[in-house]
Protein backbone atom coordinates (compact mmCIF):
# COMPACT_ATOMS: atom_id res chain seq x y z
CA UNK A 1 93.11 91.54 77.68
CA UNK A 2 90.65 88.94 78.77
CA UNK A 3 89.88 87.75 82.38
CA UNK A 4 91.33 84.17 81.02
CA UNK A 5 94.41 85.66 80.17
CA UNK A 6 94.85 87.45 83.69
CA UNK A 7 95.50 85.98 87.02
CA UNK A 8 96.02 81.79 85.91
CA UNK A 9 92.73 81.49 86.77
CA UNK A 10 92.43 82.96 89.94
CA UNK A 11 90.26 85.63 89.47
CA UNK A 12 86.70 84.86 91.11
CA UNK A 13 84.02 84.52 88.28
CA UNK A 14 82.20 87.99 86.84
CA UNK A 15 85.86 89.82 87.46
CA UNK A 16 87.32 91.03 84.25
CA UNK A 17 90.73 92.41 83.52
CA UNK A 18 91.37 94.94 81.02
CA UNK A 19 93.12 98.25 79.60
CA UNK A 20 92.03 101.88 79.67
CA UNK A 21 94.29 103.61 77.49
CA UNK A 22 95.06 107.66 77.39
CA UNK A 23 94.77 108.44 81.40
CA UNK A 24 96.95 111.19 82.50
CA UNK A 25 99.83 109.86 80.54
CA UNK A 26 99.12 106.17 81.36
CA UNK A 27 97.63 102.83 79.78
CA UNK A 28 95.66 101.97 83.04
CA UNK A 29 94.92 98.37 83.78
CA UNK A 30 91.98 97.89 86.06
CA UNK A 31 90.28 95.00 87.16
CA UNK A 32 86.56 95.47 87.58
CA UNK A 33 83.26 93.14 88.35
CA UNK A 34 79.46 94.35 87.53
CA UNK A 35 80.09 95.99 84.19
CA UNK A 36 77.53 93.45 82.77
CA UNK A 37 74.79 96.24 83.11
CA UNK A 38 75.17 100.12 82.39
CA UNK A 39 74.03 102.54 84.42
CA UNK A 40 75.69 101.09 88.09
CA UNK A 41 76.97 103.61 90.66
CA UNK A 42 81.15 103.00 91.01
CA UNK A 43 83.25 101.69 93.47
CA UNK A 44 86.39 102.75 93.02
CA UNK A 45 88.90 100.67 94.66
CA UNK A 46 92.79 101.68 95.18
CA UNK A 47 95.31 99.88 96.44
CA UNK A 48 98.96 100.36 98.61
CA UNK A 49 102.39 98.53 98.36
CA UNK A 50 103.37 96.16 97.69
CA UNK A 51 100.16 95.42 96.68
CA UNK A 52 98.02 95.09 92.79
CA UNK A 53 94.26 95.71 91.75
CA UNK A 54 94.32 92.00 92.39
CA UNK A 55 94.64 92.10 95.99
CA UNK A 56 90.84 93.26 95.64
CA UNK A 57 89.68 90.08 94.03
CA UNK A 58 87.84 88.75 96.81
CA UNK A 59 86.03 91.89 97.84
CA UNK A 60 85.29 92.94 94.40
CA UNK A 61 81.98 90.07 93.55
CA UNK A 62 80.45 91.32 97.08
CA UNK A 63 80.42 94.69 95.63
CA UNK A 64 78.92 93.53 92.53
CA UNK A 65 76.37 91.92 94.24
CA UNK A 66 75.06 94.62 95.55
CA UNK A 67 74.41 97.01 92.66
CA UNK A 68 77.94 98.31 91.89
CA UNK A 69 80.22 98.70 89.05
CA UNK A 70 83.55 97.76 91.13
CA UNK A 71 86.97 98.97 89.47
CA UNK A 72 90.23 98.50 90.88
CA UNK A 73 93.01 99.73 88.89
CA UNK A 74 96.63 98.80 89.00
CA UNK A 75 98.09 102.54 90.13
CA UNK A 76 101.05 104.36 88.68
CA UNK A 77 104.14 102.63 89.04
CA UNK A 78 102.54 98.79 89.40
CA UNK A 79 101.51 95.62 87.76
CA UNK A 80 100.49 96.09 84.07
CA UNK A 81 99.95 99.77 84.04
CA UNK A 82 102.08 101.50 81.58
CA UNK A 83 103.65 105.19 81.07
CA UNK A 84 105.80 105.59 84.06
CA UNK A 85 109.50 105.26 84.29
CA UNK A 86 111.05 102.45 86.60
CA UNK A 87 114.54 103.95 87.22
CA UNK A 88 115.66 105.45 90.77
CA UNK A 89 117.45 108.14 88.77
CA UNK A 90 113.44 109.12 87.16
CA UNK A 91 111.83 112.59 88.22
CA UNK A 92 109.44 111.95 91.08
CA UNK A 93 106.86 114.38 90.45
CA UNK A 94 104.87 112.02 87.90
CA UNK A 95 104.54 109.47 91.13
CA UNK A 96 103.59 112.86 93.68
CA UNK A 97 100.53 112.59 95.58
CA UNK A 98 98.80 115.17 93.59
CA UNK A 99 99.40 113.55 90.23
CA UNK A 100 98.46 110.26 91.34
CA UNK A 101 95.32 111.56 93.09
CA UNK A 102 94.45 113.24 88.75
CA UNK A 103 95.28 109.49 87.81
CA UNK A 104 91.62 108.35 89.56
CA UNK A 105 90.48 111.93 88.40
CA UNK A 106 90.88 110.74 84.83
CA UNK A 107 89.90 107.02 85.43
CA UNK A 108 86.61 108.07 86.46
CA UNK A 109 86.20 110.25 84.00
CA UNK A 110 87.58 107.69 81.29
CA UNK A 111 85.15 105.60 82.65
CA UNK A 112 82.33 107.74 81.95
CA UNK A 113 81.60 108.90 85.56
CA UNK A 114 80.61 112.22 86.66
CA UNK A 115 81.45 110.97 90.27
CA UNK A 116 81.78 107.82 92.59
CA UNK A 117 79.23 105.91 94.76
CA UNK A 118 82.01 104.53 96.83
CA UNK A 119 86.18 105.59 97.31
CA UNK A 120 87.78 103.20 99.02
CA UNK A 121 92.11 103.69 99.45
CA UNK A 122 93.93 100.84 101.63
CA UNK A 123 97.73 101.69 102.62
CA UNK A 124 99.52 104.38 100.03
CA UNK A 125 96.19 104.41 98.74
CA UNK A 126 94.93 106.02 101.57
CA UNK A 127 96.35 109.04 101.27
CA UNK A 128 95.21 109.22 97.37
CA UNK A 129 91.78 108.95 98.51
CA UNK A 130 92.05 111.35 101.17
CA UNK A 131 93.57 114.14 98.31
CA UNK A 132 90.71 113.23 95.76
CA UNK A 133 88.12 113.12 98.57
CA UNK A 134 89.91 117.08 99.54
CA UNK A 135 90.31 118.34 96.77
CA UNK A 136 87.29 116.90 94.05
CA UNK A 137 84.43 116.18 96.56
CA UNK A 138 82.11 116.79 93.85
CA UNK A 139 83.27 114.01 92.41
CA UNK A 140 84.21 112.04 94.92
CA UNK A 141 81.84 112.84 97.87
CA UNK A 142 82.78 110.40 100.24
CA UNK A 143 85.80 108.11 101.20
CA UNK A 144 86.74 105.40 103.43
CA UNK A 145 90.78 104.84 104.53
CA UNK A 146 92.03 101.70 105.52
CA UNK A 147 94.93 101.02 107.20
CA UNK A 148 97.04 104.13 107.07
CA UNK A 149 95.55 107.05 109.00
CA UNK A 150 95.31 110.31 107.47
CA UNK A 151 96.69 113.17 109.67
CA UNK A 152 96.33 116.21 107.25
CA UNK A 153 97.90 118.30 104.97
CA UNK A 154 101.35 119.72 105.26
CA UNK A 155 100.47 123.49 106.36
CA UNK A 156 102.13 126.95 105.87
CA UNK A 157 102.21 128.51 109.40
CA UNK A 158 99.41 130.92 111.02
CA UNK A 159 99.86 134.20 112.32
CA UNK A 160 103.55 134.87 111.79
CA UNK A 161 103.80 138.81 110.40
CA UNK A 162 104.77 140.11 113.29
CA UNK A 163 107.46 137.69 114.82
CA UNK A 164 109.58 137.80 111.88
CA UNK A 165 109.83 134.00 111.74
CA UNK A 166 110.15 132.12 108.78
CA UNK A 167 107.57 131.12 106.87
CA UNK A 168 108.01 127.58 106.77
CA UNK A 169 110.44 125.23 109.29
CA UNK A 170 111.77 122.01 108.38
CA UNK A 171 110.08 118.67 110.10
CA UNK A 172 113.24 117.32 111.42
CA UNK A 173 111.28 114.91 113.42
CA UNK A 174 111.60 112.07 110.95
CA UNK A 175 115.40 112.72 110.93
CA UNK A 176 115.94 112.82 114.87
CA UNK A 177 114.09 109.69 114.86
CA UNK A 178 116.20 107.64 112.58
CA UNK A 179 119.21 109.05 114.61
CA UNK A 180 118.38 107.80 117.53
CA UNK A 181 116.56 104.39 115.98
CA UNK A 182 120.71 103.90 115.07
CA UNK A 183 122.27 104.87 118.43
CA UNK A 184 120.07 101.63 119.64
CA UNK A 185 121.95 97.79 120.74
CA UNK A 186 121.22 96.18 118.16
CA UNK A 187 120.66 99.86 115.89
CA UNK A 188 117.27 99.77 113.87
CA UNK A 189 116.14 101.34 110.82
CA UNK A 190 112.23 102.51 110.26
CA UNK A 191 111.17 100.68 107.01
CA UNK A 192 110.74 104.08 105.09
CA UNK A 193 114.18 105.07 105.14
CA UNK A 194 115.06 101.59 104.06
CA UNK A 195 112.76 101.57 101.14
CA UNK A 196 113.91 105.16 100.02
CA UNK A 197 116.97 103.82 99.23
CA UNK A 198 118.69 103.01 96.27
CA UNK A 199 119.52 99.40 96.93
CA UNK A 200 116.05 98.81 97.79
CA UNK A 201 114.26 97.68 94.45
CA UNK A 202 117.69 94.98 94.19
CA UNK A 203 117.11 93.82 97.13
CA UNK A 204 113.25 93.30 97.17
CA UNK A 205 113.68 91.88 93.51
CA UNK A 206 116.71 89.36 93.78
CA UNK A 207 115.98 87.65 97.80
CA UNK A 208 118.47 85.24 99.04
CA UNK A 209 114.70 82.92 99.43
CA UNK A 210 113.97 83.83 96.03
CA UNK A 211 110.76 86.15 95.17
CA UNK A 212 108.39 83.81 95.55
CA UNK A 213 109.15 82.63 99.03
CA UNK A 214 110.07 86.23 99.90
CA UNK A 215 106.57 87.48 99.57
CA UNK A 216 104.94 84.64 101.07
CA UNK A 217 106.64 85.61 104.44
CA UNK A 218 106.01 89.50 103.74
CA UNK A 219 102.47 88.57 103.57
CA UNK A 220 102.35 86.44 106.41
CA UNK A 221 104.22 88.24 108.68
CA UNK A 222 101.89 91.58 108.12
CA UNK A 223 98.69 89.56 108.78
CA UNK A 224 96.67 88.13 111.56
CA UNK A 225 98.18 84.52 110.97
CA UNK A 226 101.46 85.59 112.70
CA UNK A 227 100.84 85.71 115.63
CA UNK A 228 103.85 88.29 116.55
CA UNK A 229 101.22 90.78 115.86
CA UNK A 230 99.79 92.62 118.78
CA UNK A 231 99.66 96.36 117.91
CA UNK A 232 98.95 99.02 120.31
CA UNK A 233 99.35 102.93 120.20
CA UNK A 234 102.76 104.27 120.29
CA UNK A 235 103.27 106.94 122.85
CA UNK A 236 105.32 109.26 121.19
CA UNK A 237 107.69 109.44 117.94
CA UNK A 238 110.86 108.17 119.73
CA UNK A 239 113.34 105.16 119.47
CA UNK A 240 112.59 103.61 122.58
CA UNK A 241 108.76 103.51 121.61
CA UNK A 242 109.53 102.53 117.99
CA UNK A 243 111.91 99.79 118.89
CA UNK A 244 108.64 97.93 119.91
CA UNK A 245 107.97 97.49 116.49
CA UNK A 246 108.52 94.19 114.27
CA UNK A 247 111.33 93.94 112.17
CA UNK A 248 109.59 94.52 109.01
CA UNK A 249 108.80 98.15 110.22
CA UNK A 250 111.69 98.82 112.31
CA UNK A 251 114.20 97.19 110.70
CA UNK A 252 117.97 95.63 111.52
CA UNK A 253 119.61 97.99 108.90
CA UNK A 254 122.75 95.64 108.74
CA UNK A 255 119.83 93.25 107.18
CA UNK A 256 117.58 93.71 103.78
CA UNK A 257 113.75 93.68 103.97
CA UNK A 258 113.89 90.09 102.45
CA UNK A 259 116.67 88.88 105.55
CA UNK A 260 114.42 91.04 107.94
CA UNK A 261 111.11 89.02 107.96
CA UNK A 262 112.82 85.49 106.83
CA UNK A 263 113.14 83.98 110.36
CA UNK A 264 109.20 84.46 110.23
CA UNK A 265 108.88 82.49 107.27
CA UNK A 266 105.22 80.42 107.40
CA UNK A 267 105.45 76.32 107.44
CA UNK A 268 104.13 74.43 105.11
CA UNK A 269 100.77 73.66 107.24
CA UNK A 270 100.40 77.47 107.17
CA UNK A 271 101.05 78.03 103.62
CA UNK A 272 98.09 75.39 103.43
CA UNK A 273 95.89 76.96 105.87
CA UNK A 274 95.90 80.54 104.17
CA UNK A 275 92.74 80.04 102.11
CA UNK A 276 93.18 84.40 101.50
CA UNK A 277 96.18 83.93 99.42
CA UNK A 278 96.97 80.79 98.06
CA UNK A 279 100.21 79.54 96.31
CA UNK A 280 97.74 80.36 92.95
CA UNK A 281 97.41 83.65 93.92
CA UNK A 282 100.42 84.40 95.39
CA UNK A 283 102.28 83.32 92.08
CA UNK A 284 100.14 85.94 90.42
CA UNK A 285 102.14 88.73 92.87
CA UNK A 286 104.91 86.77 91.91
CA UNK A 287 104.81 86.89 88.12
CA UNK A 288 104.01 90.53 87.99
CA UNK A 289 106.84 91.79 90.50
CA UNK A 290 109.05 89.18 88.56
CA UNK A 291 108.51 91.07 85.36
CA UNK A 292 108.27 94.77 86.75
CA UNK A 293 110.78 95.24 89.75
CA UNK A 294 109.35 96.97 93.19
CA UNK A 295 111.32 100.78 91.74
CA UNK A 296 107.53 102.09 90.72
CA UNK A 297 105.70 101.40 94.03
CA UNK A 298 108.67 102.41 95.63
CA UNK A 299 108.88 105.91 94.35
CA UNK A 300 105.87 106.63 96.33
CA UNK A 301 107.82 106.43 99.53
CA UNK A 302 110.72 108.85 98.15
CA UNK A 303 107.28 111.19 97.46
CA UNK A 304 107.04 111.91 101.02
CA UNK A 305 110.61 112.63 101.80
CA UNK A 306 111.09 115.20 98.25
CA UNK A 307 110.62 118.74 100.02
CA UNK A 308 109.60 120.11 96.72
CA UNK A 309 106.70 117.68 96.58
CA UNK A 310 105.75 118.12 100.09
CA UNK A 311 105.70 122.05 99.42
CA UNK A 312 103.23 121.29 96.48
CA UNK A 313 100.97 119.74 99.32
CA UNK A 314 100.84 123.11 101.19
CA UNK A 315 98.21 124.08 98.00
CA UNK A 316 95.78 122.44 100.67
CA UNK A 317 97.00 124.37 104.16
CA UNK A 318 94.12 124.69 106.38
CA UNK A 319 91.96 122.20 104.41
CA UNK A 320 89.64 119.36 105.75
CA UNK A 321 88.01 116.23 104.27
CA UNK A 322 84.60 117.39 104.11
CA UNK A 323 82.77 114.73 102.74
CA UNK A 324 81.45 111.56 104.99
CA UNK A 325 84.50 109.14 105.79
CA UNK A 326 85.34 106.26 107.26
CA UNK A 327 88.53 104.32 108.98
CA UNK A 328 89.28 101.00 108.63
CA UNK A 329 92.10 99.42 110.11
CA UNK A 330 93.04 95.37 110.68
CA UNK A 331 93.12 94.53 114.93
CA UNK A 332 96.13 92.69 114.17
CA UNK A 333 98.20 95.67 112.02
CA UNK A 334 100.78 97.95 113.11
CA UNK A 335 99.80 100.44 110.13
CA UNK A 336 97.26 101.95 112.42
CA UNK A 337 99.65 103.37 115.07
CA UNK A 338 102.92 103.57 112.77
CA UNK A 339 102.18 107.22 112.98
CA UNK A 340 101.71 108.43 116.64
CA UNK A 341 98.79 110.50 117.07
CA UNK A 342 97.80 110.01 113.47
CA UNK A 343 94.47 108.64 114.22
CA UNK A 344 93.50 111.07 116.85
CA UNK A 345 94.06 113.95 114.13
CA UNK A 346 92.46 112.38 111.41
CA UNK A 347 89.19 112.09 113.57
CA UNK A 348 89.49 115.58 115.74
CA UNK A 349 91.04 117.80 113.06
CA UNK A 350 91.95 115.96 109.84
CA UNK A 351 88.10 115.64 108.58
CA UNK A 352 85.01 116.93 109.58
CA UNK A 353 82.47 113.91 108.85
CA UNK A 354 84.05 111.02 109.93
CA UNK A 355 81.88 108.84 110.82
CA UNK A 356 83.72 106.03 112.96
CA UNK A 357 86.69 104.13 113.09
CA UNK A 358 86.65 100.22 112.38
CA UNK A 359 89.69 97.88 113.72
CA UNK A 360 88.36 94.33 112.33
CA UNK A 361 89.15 91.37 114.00
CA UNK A 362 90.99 88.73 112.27
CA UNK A 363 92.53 91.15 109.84
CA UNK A 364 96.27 92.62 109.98
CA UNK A 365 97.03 95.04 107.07
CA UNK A 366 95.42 92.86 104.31
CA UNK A 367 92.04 93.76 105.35
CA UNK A 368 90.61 93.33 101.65
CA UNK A 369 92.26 89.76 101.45
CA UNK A 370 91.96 88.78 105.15
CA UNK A 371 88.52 89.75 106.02
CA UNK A 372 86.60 90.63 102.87
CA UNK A 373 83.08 89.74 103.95
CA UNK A 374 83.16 91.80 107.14
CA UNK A 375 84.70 94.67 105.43
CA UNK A 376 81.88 94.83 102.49
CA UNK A 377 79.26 94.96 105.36
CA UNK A 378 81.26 97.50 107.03
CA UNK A 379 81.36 99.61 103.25
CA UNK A 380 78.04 98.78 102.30
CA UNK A 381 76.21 100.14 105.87
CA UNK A 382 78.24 102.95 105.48
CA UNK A 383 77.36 104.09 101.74
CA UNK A 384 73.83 103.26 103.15
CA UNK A 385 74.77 105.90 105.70
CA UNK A 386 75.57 108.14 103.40
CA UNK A 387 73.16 108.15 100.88
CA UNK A 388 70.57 108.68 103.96
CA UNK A 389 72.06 111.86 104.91
């Protein structure tokens, strides 16, 4: 697979798409930039939903630039990776966190890398660089999270010999909240639950607007050009707090996603303005969800709510990110706060080297798409950081 035969053209010049076959099960497809010259420390870049390695097309030549061998790689259960199974009815563990965290493991060692210069997870991929930053930092000694906070791992609980209470309770705090999120006039619905379901990957694939015009608006409506997006820190995990929330997080759950965020459809003089994702580009998103269905990407949100799963997380009780990190998070994205008090314990408790957190202006939760000049200066003083240490 050529760059030519990737991306109708839109891929920015020295980025190449191709397949790396035989990684943990998979045929990977990656896109990468500086492979001209051997020898080039690696970027390894990792993307969220409903996202592709191409949403890191205009980040990926500033990278180059400066001396590294950028990858981005179409993750397990998206785009034109193969060896997963796109059926709601499929075992989860092949999408868990843990097995998608030995997916980069055997990238970068596919690759030919003893370790990376520079980790970078936005959204779901957040958490997948968090797990390879905790548990390989050898080979992955530092990490920068964008958009979705990391708050820790699920732990077994300290102390409890002598009380005689059980080992491990159930978080019910999840449930309580969607209970009362439906007591509410009108009821809402946080976006998780929603995309959990079984309807969801129908719904996302067949729109009423049609696919294209249905991820147009999901675009839009996440980033800085709609201007319904003023985030701000959520006081605590209830339905009165949550109900602040846009639709596309806290949803109308009489409504799909795609009826959701239509009302915010972008005009036409917006569609023109949006030089970060043009109708080119977008019909690359377009094409790729057209052929594959959302079930994949949307496996990693039934991850999080599988209690066998989450149990396989407790391998990590009590452990930090050790390694130098970094936050970066869009001014104008909900993600940040989505999670009360998940920022506060990535910084205080969730990591021990973090070494600031970034909001950029002009960027909701495309960051990479939005803002990609600011945030290469923001990755490239920080790996200067680091390598100073």
């Amino acid at each position: 697979m050529t760059a030519s035969s990737y991306g109708g053209g839109t891929l920015p010049a020295g980025v190449r798409s191709r397949m790396i076959h035989g990684v943990n099960s998979l045929d990977v497809h990656i896109l990468e930039a500086g492979f001209e010259s051997p020898g080039r420390p690696l970027a390894l870049l990792l993307h969220g939903f409903p996202d592709l390695a191409f949403g890191w097309r205009h980040l990926m030549p500033l990278l180059a630039d400066a001396g590294y061998h950028v990858v981005a790689p179409d993750q397990r259960g998206f785009g034109r990776t193969t060896g997963w199974v796109s059926d709601y009815d499929a075992r989860l563990e092949p999408f868990s966190l843990l097995n998608v965290t030995r997916d980069a493991l055997g990238l970068v060692s596919a690759l030919g890398y003893r370790r990376t210069a520079m980790l970078v997870g936005h959204d779901f991929g957040s958490p997948v660089a968090a797990y390879c930053a905790m548990a390989r930092p050898d080979v992955f000694p530092s990490v920068v999270l964008m958009s979705a906070p990391f708050p820790g791992t699920p732990a077994f609980p300290f102390n409890t010999a002598e009380s005689g209470a059980s080992s491990v309770q159930p978080n019910t705090d999840n449930q309580k909240l969607a209970a009362a999120l439906a007591t509410l006039s009108p009821p809402r619905m946080i976006y998780q639950q929603y995309l959990s379901a079984r309807d969801a990957n129908h719904d996302l694939s067949h729109p009423p607007q049609g696919l294209h015009r249905f991820l147009r608006t999901f675009f839009h409506v996440k980033s800085a050009d709609w201007s319904g997006n003023k985030p701000h820190p959520l006081k605590a995990l209830t339905a009165e707090e949550f109900a602040q929330l846009p639709t596309y997080y806290v949803m109308e759950p009489s409504k799909t996603m795609p009826e959701n965020v239509a009302p915010f459809e972008p005009s036409t003089a917006e569609v023109m303005a949006c030089h970060w994702l043009t109708e080119p580009e977008l019909a690359v998103y377009t094409q790729e969800y057209n052929r594959t269905g959302f079930q994949g990407g949307l496996q990693t949100y039934r991850v999080y709510t599988d209690p066998a799963l989450t149990a396989e997380l407790r391998l990590f009780s009590g452990r930090t990110i050790d390694v130098p990190s970094l936050f970066i998070g869009g001014k104008n994205d909900w993600a940040t706060y989505v999670s009360p008090g998940a920022l506060d314990l990535m910084r205080t408790k969730a990591t021990t080297r973090m070494s600031n957190i970034q909001l950029i202006d002009g960027a909701g939760h495309w960051i990479q798409q939005e803002q990609p000049v600011r945030l290469s200066s923001l990755l490239l003083a920080f790996a200067k950081e680091v390598a100073a240490r």
